[in-house]
PDB file of N, CA and C in Angstrom:
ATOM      1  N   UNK A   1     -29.726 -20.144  38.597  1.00  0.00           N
ATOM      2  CA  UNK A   1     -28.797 -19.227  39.155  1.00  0.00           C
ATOM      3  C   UNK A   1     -27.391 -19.796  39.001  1.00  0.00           C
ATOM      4  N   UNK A   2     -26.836 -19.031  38.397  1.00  0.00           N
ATOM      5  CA  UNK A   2     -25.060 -19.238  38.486  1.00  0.00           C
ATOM      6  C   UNK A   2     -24.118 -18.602  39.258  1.00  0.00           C
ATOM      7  N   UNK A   3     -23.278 -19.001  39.913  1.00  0.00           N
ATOM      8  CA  UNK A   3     -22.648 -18.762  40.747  1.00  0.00           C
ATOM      9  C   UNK A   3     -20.974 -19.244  40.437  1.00  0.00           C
ATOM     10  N   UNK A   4     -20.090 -18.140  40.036  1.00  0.00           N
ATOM     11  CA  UNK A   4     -18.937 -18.580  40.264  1.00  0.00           C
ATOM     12  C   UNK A   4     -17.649 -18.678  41.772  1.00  0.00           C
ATOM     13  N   UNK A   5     -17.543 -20.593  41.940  1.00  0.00           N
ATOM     14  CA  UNK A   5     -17.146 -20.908  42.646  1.00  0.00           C
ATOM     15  C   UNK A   5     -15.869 -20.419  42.859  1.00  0.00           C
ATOM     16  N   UNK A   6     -15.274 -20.773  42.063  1.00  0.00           N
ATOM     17  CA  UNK A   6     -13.809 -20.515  42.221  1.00  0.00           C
ATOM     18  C   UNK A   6     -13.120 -19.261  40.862  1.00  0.00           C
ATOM     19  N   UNK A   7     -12.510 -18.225  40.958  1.00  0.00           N
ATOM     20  CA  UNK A   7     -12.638 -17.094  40.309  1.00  0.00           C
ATOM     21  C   UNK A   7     -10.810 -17.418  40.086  1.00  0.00           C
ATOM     22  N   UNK A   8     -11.010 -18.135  38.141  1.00  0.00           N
ATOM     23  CA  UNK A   8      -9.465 -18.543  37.986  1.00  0.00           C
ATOM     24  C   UNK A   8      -9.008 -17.178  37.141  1.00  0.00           C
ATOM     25  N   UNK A   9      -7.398 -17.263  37.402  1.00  0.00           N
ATOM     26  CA  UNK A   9      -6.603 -15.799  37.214  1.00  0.00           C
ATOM     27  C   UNK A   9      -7.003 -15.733  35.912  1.00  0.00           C
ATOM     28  N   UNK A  10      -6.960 -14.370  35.197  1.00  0.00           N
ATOM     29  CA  UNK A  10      -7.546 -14.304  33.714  1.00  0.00           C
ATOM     30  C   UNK A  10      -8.488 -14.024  33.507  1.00  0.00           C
ATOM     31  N   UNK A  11      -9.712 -14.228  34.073  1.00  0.00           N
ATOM     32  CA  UNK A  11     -10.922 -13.987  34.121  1.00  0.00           C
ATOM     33  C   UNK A  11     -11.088 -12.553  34.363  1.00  0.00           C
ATOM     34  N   UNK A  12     -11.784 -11.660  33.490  1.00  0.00           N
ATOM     35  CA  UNK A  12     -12.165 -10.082  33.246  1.00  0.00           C
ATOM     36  C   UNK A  12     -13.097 -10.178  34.623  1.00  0.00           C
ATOM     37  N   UNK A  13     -12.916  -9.564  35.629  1.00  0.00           N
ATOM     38  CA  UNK A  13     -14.030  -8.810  36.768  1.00  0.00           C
ATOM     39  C   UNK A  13     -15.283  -9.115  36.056  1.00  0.00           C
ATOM     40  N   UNK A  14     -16.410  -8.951  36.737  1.00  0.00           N
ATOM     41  CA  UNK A  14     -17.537  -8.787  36.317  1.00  0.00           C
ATOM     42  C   UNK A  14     -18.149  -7.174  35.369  1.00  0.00           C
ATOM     43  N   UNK A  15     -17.286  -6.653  35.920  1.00  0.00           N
ATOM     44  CA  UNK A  15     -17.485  -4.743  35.186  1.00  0.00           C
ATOM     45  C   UNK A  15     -16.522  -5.093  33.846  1.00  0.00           C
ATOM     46  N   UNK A  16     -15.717  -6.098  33.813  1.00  0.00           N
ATOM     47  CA  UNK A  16     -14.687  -5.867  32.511  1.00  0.00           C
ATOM     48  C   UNK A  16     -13.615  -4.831  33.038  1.00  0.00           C
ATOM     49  N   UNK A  17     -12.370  -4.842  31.943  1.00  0.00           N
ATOM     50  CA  UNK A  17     -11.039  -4.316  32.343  1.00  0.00           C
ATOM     51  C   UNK A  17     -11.334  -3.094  31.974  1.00  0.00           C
ATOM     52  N   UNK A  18     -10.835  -2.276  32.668  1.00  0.00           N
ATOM     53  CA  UNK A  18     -10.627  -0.970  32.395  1.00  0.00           C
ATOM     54  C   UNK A  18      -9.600  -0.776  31.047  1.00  0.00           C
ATOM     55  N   UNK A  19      -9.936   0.495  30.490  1.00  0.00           N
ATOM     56  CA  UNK A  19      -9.254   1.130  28.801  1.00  0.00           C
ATOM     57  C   UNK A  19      -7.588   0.939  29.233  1.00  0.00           C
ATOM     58  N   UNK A  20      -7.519   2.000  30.588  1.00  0.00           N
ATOM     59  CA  UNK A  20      -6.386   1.886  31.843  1.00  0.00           C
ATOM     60  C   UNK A  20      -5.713   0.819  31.862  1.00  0.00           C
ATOM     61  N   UNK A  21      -5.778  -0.017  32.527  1.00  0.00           N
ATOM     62  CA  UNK A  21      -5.214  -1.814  32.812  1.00  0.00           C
ATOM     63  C   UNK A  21      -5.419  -2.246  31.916  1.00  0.00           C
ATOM     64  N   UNK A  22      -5.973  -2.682  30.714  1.00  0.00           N
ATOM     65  CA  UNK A  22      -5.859  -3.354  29.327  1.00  0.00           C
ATOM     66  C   UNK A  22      -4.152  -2.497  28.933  1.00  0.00           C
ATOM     67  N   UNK A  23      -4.192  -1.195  28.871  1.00  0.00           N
ATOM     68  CA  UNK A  23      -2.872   0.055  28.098  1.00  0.00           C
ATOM     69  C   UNK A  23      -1.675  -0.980  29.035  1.00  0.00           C
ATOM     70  N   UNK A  24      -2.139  -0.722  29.965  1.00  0.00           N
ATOM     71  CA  UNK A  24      -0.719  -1.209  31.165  1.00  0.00           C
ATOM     72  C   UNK A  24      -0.528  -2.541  31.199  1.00  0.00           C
ATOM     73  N   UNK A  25      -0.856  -3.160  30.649  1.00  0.00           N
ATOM     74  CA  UNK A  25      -0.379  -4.567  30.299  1.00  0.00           C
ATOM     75  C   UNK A  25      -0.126  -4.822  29.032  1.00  0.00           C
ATOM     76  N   UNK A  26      -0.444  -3.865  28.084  1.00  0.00           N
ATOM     77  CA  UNK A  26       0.062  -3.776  26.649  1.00  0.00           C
ATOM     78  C   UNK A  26       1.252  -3.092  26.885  1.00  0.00           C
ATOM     79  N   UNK A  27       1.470  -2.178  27.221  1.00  0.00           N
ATOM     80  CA  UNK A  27       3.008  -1.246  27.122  1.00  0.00           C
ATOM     81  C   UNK A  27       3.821  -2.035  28.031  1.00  0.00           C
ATOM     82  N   UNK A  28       3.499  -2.765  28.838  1.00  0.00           N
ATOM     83  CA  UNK A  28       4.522  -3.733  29.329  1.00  0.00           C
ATOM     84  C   UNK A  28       5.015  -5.113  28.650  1.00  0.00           C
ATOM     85  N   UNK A  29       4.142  -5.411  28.399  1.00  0.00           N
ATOM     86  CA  UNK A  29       4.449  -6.376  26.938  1.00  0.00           C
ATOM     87  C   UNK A  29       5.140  -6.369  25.898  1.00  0.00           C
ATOM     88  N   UNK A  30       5.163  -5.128  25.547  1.00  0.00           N
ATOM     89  CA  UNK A  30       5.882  -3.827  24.661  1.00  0.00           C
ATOM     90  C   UNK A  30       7.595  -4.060  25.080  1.00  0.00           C
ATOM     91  N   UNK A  31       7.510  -3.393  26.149  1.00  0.00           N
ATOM     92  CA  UNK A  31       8.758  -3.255  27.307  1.00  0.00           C
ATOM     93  C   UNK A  31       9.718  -4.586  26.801  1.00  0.00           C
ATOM     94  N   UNK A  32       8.850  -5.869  27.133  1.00  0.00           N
ATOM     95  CA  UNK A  32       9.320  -7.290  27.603  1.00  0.00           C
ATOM     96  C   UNK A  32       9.924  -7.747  26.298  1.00  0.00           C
ATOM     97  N   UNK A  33       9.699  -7.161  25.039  1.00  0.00           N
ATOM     98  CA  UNK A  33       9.682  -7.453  24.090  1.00  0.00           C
ATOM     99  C   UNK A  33      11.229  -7.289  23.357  1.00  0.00           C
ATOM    100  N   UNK A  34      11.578  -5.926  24.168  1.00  0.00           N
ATOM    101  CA  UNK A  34      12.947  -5.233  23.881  1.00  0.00           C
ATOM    102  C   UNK A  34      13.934  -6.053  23.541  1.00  0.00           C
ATOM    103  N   UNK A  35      14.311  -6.876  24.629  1.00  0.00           N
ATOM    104  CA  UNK A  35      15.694  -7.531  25.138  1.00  0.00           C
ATOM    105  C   UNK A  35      15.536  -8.792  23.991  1.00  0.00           C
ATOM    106  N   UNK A  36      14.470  -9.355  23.898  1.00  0.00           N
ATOM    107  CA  UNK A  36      13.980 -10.706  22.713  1.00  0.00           C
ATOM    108  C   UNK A  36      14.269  -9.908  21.510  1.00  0.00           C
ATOM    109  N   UNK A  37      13.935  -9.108  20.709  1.00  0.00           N
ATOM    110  CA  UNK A  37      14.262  -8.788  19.599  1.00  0.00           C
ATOM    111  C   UNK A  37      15.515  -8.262  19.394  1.00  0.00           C
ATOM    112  N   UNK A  38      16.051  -7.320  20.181  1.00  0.00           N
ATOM    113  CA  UNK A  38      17.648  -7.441  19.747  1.00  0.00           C
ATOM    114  C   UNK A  38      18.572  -8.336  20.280  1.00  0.00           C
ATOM    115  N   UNK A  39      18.210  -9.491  20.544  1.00  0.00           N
ATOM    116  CA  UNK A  39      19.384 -10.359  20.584  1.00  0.00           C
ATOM    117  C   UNK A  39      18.578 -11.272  19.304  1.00  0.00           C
ATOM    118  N   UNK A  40      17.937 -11.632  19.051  1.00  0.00           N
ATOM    119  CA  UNK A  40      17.737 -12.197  17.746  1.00  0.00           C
ATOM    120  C   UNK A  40      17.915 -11.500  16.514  1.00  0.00           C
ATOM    121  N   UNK A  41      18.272 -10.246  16.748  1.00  0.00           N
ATOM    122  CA  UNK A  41      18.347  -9.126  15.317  1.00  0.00           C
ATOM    123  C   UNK A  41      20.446  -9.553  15.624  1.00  0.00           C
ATOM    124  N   UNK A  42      20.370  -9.637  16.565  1.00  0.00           N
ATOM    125  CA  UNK A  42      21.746  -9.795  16.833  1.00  0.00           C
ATOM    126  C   UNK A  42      22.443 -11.191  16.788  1.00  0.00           C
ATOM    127  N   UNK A  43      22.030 -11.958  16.614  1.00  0.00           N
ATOM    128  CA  UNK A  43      21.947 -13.369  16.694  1.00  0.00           C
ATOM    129  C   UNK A  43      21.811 -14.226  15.144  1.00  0.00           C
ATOM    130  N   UNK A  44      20.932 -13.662  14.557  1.00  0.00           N
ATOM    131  CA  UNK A  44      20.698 -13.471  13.237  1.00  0.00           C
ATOM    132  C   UNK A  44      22.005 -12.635  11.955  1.00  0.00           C
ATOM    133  N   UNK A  45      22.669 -11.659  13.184  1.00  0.00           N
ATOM    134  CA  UNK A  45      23.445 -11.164  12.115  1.00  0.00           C
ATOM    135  C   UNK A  45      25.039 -11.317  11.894  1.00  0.00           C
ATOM    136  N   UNK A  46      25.153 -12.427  13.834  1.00  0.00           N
ATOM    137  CA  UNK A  46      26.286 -13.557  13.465  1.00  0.00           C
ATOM    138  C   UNK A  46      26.031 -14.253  12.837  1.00  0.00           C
ATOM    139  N   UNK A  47      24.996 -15.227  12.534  1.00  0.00           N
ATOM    140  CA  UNK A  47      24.330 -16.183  12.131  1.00  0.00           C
ATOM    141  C   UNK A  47      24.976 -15.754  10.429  1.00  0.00           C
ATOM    142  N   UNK A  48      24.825 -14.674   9.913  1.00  0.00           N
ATOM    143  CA  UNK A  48      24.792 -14.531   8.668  1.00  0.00           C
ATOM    144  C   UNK A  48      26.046 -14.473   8.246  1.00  0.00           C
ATOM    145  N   UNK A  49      26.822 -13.874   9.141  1.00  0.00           N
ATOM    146  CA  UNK A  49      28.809 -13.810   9.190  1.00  0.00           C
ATOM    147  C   UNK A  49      29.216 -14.769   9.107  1.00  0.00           C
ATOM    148  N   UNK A  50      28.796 -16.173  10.169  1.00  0.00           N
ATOM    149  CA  UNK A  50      29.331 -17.270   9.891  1.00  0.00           C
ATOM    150  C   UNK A  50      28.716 -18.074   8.848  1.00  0.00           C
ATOM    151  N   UNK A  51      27.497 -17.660   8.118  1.00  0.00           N
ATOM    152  CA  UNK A  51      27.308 -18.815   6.788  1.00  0.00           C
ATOM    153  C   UNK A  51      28.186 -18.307   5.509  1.00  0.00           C
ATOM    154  N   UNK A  52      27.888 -17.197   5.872  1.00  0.00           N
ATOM    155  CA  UNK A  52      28.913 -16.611   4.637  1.00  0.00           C
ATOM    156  C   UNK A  52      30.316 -16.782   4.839  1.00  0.00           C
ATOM    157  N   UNK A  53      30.994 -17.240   5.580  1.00  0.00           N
ATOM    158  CA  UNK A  53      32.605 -17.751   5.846  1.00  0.00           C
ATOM    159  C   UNK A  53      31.835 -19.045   5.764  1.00  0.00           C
ATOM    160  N   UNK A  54      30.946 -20.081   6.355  1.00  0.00           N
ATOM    161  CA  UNK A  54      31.137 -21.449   6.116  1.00  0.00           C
ATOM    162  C   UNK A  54      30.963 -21.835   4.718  1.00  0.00           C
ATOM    163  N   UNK A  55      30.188 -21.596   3.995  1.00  0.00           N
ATOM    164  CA  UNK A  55      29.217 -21.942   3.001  1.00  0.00           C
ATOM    165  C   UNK A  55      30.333 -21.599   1.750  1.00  0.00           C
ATOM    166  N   UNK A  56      31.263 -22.228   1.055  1.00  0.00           N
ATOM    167  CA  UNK A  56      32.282 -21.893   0.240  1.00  0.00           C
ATOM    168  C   UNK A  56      31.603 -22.215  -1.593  1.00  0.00           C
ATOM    169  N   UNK A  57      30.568 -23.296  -1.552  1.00  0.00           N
ATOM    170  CA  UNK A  57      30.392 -23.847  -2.671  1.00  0.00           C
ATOM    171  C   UNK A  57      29.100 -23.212  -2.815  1.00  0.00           C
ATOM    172  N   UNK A  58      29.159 -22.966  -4.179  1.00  0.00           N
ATOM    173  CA  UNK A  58      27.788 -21.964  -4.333  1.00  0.00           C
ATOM    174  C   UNK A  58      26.962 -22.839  -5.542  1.00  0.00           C
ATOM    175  N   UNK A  59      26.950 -23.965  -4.977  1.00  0.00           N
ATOM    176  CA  UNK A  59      25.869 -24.756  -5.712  1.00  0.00           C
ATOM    177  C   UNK A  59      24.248 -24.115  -5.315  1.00  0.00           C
ATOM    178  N   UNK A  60      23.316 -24.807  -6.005  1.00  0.00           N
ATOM    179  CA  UNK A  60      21.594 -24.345  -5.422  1.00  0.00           C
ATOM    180  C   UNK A  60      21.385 -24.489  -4.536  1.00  0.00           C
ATOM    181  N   UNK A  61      21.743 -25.591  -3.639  1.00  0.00           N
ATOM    182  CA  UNK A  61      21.357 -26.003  -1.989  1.00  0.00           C
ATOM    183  C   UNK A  61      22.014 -24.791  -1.096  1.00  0.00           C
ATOM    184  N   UNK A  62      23.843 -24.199  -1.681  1.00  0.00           N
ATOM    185  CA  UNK A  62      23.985 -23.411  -0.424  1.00  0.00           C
ATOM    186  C   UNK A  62      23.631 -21.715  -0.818  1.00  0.00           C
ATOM    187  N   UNK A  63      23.643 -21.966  -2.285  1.00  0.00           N
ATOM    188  CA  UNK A  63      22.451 -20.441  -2.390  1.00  0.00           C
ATOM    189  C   UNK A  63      21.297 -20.728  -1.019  1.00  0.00           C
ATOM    190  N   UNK A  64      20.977 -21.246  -1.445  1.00  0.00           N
ATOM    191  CA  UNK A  64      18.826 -21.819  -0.669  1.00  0.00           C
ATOM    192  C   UNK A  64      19.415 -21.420   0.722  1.00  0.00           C
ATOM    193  N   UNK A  65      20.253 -21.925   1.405  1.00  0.00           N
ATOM    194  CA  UNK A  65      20.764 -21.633   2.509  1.00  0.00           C
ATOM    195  C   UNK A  65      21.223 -20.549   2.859  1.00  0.00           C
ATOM    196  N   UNK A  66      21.982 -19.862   1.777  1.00  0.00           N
ATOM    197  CA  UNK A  66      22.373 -18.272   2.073  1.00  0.00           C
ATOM    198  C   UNK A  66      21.279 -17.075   2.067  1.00  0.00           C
ATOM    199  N   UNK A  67      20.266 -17.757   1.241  1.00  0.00           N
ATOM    200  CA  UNK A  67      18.915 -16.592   1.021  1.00  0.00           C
ATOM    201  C   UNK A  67      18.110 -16.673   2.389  1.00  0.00           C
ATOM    202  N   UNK A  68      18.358 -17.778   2.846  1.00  0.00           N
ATOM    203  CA  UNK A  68      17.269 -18.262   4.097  1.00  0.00           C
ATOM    204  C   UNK A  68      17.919 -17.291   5.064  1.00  0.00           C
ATOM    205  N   UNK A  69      19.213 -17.879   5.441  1.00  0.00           N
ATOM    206  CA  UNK A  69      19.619 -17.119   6.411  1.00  0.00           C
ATOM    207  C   UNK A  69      19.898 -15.434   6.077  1.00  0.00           C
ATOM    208  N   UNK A  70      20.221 -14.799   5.244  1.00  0.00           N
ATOM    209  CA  UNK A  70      20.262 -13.232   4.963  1.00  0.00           C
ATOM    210  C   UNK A  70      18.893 -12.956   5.256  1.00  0.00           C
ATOM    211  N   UNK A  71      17.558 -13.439   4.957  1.00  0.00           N
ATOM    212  CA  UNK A  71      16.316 -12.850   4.934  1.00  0.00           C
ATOM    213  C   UNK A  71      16.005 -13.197   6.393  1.00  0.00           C
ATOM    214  N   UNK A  72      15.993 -13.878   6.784  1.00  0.00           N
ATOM    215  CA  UNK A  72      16.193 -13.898   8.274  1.00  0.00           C
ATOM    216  C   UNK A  72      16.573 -12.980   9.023  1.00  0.00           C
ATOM    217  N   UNK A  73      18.052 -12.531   8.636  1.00  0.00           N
ATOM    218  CA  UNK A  73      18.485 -11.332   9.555  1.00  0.00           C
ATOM    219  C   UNK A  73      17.996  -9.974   8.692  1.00  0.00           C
ATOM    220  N   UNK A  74      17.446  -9.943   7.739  1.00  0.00           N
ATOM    221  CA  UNK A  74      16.926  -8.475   7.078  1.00  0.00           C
ATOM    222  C   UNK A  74      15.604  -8.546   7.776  1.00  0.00           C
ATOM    223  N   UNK A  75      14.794  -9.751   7.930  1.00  0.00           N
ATOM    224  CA  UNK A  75      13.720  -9.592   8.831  1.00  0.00           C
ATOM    225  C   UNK A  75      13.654  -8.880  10.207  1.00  0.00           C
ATOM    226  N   UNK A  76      14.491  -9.574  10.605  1.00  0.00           N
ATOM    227  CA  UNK A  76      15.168  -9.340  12.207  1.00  0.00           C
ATOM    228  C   UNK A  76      15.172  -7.787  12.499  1.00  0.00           C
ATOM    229  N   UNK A  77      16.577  -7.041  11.020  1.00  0.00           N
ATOM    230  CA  UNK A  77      16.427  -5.993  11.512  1.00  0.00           C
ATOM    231  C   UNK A  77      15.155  -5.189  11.215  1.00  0.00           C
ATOM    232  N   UNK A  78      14.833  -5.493  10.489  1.00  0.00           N
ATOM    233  CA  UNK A  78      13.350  -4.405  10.033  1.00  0.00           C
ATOM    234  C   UNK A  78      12.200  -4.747  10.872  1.00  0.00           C
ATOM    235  N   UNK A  79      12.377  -5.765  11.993  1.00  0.00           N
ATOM    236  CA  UNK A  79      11.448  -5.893  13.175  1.00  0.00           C
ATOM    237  C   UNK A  79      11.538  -5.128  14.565  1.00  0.00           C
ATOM    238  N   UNK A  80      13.324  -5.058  14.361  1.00  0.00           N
ATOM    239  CA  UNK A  80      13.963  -3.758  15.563  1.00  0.00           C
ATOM    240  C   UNK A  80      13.937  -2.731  15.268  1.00  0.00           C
ATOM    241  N   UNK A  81      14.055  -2.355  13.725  1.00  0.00           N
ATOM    242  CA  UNK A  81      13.682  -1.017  13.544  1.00  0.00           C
ATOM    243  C   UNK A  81      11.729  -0.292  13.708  1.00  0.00           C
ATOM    244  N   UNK A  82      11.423  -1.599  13.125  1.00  0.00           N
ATOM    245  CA  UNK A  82       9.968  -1.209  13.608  1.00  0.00           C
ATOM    246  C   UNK A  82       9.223  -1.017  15.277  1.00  0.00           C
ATOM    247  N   UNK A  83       9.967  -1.893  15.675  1.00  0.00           N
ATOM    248  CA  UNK A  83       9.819  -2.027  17.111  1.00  0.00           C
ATOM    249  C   UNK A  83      10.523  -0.889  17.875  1.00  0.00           C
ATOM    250  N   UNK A  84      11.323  -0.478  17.239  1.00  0.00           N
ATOM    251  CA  UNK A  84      12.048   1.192  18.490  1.00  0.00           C
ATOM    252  C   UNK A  84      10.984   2.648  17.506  1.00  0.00           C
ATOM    253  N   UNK A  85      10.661   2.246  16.655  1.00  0.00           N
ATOM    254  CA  UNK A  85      10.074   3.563  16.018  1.00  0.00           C
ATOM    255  C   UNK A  85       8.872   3.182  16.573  1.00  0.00           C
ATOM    256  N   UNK A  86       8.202   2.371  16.749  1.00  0.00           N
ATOM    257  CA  UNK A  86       6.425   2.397  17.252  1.00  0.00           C
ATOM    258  C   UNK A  86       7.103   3.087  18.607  1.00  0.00           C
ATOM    259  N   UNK A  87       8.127   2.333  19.503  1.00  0.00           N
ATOM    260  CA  UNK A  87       8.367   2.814  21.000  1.00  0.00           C
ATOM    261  C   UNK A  87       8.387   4.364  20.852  1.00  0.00           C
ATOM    262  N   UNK A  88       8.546   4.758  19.858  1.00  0.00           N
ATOM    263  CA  UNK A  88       8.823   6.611  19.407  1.00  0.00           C
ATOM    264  C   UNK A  88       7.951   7.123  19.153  1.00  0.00           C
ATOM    265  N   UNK A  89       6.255   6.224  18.366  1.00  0.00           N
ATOM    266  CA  UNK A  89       5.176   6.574  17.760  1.00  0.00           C
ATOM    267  C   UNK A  89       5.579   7.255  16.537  1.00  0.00           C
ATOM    268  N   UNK A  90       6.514   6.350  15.533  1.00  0.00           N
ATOM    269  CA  UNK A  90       6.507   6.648  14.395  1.00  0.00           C
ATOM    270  C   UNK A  90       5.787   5.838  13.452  1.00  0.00           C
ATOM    271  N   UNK A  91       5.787   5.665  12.711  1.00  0.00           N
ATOM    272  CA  UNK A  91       5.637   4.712  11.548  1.00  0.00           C
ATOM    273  C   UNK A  91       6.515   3.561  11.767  1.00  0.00           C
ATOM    274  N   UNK A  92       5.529   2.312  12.278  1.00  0.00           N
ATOM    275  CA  UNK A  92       5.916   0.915  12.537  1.00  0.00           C
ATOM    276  C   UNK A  92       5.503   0.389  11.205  1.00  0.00           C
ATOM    277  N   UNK A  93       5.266  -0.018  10.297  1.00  0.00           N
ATOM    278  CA  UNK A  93       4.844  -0.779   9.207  1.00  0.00           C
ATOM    279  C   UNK A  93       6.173  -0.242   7.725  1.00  0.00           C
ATOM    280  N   UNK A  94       7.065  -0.135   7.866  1.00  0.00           N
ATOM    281  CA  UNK A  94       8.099   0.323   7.239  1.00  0.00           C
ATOM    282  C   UNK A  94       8.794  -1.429   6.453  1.00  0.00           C
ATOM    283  N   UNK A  95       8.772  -1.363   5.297  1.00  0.00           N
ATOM    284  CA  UNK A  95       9.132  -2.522   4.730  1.00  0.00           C
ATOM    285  C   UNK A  95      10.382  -3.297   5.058  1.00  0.00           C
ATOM    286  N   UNK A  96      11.120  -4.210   4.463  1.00  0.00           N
ATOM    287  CA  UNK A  96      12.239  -4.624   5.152  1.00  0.00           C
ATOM    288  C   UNK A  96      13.239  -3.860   4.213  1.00  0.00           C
ATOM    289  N   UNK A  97      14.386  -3.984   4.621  1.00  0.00           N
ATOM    290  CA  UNK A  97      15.271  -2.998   4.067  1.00  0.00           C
ATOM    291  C   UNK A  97      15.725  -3.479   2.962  1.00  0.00           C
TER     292      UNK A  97
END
C-alpha cells in the first residue's frame, strides 16, 4: 500500500487536471509573455542602431558582428509579430521578415 505523505505543489490531483485549468494556466503564460518579448524586440532594435553607428570598419569580424546582431533583432521582431497574431488566432508560424 502507498500512501502519499506529504502532497508537493505540482503534483496533478489524483483525477488529473482538468482540459479547464491546464487552458488557464496556458493563456496566462501567454499573458506573462507580453511585456518579455517587446522589450527584447525593443532592446534588440537599439542594440542594432548602436552597432551600426559603433562598428565603422567593415572588415569579416565586424560584418560577423553586424549579421549577428541584425538577425537577432529580425528574430525578435518576427517573434512579436507572431506572438500578437496567435493572441488574435491568426497564423503564428509566419517566417522572419
Amino acid at each position: 500500500m502507498t500512501a502519499e505523505i506529504v502532497e508537493f505543489p505540482g503534483n496533478p490531483p489524483p483525477e488529473g487536471y482538468s482540459q479547464e485549468y491546464i487552458d488557464k494556466l496556458h493563456s496566462e503564460a501567454f499573458r506573462d509573455l507580453e511585456d518579455s518579448i517587446s522589450e527584447c524586440a525593443t532592446m534588440a532594435n537599439i542594440a542594432l542602431q548602436l552597432a551600426e553607428k559603433a562598428i565603422e570598419s567593415r572588415d569579416d569580424k565586424a560584418d560577423k558582428a553586424m549579421f549577428a546582431v541584425f538577425h537577432v533583432a529580425r528574430m525578435l521582431r518576427t517573434l512579436k509579430r507572431n506572438y500578437h497574431a496567435a493572441w488574435h488566432g491568426e497564423n503564428r508560424n509566419k517566417p522572419c521578415d
